[in-house]
PDB file of N, CA and C in Angstrom:
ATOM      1  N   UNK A   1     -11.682  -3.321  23.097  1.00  0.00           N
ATOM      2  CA  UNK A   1     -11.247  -1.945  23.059  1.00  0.00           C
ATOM      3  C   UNK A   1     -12.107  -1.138  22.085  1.00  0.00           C
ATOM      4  N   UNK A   2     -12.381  -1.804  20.752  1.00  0.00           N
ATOM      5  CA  UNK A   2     -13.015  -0.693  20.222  1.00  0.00           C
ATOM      6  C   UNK A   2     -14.522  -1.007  20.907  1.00  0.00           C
ATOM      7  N   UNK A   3     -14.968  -1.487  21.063  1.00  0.00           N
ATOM      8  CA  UNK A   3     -16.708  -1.248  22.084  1.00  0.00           C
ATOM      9  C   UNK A   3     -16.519  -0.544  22.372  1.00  0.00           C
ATOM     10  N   UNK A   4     -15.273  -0.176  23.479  1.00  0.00           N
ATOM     11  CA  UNK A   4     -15.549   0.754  24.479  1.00  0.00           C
ATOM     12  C   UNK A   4     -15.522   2.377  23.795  1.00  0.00           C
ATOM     13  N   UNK A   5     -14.834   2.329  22.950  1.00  0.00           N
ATOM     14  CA  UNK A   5     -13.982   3.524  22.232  1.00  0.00           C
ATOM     15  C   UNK A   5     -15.050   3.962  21.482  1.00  0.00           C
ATOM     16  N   UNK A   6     -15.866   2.636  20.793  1.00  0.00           N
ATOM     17  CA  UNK A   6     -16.927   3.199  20.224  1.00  0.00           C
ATOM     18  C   UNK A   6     -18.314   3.839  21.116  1.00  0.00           C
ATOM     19  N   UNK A   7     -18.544   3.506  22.116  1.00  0.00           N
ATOM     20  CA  UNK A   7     -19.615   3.713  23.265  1.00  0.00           C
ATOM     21  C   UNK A   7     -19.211   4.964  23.547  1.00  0.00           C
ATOM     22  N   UNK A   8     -18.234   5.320  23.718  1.00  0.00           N
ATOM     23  CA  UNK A   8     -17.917   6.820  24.027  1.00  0.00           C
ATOM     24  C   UNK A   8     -18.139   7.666  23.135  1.00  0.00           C
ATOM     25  N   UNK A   9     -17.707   7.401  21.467  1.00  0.00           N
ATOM     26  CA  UNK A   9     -17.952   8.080  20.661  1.00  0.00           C
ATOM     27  C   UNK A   9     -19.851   8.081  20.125  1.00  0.00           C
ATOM     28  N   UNK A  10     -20.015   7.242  20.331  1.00  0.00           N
ATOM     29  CA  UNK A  10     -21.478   7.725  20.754  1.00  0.00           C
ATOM     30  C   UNK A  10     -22.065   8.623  21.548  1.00  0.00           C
ATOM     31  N   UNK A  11     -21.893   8.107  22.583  1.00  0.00           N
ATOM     32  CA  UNK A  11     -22.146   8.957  23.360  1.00  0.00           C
ATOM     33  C   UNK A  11     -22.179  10.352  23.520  1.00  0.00           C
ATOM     34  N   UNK A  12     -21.263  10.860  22.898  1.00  0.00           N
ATOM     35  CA  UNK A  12     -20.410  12.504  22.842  1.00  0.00           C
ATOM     36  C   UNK A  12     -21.164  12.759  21.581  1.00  0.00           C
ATOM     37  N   UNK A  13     -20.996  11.566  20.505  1.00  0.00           N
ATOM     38  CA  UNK A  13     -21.946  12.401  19.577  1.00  0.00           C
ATOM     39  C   UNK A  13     -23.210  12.848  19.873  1.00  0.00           C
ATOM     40  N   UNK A  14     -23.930  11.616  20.638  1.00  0.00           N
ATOM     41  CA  UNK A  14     -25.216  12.588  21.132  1.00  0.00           C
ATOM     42  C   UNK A  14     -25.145  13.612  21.761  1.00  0.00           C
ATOM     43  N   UNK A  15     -24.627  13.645  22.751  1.00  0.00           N
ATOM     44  CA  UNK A  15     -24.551  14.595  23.742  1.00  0.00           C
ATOM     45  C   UNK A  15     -24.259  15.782  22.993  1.00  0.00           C
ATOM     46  N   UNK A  16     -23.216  16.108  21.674  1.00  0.00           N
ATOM     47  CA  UNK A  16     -23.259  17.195  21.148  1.00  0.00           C
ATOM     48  C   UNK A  16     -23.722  17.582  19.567  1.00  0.00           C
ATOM     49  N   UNK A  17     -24.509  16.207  19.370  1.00  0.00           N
ATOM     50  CA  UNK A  17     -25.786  16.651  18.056  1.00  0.00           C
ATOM     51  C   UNK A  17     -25.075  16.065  16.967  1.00  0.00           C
ATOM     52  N   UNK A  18     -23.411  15.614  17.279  1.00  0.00           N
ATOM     53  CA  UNK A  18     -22.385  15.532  16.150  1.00  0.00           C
ATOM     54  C   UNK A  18     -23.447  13.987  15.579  1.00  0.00           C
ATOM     55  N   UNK A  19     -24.042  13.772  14.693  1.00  0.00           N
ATOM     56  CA  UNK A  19     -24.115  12.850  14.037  1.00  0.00           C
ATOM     57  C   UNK A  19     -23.003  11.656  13.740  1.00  0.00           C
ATOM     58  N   UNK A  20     -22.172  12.475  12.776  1.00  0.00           N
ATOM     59  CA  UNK A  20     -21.248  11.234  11.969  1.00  0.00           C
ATOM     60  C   UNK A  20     -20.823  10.715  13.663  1.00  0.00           C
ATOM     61  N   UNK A  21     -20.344  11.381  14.352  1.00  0.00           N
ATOM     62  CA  UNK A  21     -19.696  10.765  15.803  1.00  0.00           C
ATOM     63  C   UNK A  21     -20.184   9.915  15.995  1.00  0.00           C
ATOM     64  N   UNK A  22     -21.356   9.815  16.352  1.00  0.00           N
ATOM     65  CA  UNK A  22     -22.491   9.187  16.359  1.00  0.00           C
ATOM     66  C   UNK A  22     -22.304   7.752  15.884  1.00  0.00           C
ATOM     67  N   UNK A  23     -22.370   7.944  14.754  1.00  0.00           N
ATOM     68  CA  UNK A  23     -22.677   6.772  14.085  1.00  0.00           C
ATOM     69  C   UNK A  23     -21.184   6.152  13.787  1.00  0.00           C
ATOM     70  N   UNK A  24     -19.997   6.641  13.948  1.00  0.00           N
ATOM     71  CA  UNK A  24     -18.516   6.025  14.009  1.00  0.00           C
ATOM     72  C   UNK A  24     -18.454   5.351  15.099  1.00  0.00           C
ATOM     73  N   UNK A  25     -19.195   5.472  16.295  1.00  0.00           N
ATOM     74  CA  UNK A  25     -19.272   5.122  17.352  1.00  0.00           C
ATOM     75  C   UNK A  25     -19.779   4.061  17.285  1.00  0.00           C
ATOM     76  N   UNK A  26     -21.208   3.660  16.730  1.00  0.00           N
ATOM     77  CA  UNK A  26     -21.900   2.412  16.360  1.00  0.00           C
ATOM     78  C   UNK A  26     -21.151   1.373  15.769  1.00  0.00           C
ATOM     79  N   UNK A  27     -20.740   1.830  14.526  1.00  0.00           N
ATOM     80  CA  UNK A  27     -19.628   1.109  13.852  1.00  0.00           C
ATOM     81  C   UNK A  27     -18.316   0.573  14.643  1.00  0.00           C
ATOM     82  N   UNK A  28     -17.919   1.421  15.291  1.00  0.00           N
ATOM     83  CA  UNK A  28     -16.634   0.983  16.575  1.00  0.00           C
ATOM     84  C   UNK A  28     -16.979  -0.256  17.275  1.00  0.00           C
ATOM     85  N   UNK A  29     -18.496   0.265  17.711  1.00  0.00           N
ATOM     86  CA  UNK A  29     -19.161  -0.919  18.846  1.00  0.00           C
ATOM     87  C   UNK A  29     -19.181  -2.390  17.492  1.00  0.00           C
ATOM     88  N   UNK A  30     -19.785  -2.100  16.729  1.00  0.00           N
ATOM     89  CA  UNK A  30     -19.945  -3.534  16.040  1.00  0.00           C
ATOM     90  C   UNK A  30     -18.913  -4.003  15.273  1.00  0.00           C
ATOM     91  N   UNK A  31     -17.648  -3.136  15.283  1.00  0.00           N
ATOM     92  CA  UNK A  31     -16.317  -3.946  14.783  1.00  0.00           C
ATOM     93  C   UNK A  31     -15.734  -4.651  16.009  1.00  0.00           C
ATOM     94  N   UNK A  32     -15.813  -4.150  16.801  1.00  0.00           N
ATOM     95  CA  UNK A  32     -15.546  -5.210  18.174  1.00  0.00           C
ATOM     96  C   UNK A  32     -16.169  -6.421  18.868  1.00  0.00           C
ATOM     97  N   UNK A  33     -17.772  -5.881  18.415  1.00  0.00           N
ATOM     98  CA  UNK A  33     -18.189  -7.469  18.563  1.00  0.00           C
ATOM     99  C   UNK A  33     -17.824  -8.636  17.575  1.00  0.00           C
ATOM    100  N   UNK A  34     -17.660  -8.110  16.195  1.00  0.00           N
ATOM    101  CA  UNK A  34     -17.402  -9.028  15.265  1.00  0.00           C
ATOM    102  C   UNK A  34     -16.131  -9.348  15.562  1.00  0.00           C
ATOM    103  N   UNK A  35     -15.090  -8.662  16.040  1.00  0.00           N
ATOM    104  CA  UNK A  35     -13.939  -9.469  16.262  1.00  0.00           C
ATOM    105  C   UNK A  35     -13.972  -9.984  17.503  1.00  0.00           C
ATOM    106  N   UNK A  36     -14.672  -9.640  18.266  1.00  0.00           N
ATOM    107  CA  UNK A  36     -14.474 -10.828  19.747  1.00  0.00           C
ATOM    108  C   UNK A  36     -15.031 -11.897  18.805  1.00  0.00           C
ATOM    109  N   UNK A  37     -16.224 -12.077  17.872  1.00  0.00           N
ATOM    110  CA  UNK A  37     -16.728 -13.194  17.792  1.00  0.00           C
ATOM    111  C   UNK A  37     -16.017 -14.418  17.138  1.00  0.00           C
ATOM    112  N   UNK A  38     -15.566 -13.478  16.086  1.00  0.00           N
ATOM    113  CA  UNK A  38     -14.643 -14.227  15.433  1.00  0.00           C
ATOM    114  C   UNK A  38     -13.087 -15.285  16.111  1.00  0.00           C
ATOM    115  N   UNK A  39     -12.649 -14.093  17.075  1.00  0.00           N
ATOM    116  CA  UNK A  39     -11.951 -14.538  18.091  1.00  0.00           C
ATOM    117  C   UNK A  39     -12.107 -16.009  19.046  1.00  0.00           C
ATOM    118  N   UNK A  40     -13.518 -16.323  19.162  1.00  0.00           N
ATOM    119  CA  UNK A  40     -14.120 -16.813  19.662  1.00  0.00           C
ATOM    120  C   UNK A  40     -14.115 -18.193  19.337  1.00  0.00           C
ATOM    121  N   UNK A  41     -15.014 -18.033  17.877  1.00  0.00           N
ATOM    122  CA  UNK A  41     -14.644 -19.143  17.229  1.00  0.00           C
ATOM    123  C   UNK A  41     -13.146 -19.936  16.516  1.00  0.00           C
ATOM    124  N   UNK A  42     -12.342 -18.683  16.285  1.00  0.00           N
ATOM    125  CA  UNK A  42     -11.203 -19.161  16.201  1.00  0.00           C
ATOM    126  C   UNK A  42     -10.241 -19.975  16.983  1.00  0.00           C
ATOM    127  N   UNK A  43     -10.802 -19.694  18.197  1.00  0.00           N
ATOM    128  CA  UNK A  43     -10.168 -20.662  19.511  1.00  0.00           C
ATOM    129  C   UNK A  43     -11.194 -21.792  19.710  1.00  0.00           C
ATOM    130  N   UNK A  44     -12.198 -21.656  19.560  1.00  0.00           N
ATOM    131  CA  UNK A  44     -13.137 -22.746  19.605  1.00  0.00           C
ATOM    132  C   UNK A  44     -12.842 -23.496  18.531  1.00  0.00           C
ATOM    133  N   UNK A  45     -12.198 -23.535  17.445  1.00  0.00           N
ATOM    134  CA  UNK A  45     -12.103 -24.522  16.020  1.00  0.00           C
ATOM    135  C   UNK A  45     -10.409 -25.178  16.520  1.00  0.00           C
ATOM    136  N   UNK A  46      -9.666 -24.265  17.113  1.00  0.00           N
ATOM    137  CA  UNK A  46      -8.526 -24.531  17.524  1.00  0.00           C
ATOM    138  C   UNK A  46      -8.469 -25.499  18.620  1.00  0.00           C
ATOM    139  N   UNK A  47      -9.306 -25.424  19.763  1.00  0.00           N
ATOM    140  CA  UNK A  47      -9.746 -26.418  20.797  1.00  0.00           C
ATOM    141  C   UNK A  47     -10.049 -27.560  19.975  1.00  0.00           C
ATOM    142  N   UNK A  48     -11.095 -27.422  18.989  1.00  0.00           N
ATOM    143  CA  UNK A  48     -11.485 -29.030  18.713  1.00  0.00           C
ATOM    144  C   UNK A  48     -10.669 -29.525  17.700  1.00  0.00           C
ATOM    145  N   UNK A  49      -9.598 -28.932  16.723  1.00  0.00           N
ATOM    146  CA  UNK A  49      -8.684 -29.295  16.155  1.00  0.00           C
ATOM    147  C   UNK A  49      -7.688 -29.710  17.016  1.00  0.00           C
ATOM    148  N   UNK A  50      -7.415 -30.024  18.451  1.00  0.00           N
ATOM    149  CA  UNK A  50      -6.338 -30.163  19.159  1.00  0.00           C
ATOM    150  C   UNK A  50      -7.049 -31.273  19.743  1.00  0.00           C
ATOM    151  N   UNK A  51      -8.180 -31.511  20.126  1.00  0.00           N
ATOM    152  CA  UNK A  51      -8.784 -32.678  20.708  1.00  0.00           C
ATOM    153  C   UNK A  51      -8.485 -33.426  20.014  1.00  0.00           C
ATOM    154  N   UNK A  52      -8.910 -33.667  18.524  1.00  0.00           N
ATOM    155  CA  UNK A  52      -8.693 -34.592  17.622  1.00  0.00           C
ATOM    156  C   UNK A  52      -7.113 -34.761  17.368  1.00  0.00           C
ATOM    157  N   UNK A  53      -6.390 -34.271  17.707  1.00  0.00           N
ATOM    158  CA  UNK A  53      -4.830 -34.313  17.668  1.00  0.00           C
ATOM    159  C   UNK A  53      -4.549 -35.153  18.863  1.00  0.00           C
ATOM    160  N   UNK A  54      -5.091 -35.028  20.042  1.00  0.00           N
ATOM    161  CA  UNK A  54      -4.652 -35.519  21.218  1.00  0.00           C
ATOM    162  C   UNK A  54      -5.653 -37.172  21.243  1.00  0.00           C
ATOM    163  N   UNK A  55      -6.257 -37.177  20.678  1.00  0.00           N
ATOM    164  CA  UNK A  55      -7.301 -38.708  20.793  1.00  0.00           C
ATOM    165  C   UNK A  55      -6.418 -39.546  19.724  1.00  0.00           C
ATOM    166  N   UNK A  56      -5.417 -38.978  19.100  1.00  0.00           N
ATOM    167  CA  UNK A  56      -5.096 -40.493  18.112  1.00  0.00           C
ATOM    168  C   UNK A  56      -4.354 -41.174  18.951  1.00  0.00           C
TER     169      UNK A  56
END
């Protein structure tokens, strides 16, 4: 959600010169990748903490 939220606010900032928009927009986009990523790995550490639960 925020990618998207942020891609728009880009967008509009260019489109109307607004700078800070602009660049809140960037920031939007890369708080969302960092939390998908994180997301990511958090289920990925959770998967292999459950393997090792299920092999004893």
């Amino acid at each position: 959600m925020d990618k998207a939220k942020g891609r728009l606010k880009e967008i509009t900032g260019k489109i109307t010169g607004h700078e800070r928009l602009e660049a809140e927009g960037k920031t939007d986009q890369m708080r969302g990748k960092i939390r998908r990523t994180v997301t990511n790995a958090r289920h990925r550490a959770e998967g292999i903490r459950d393997s090792f639960r299920h092999d004893r």
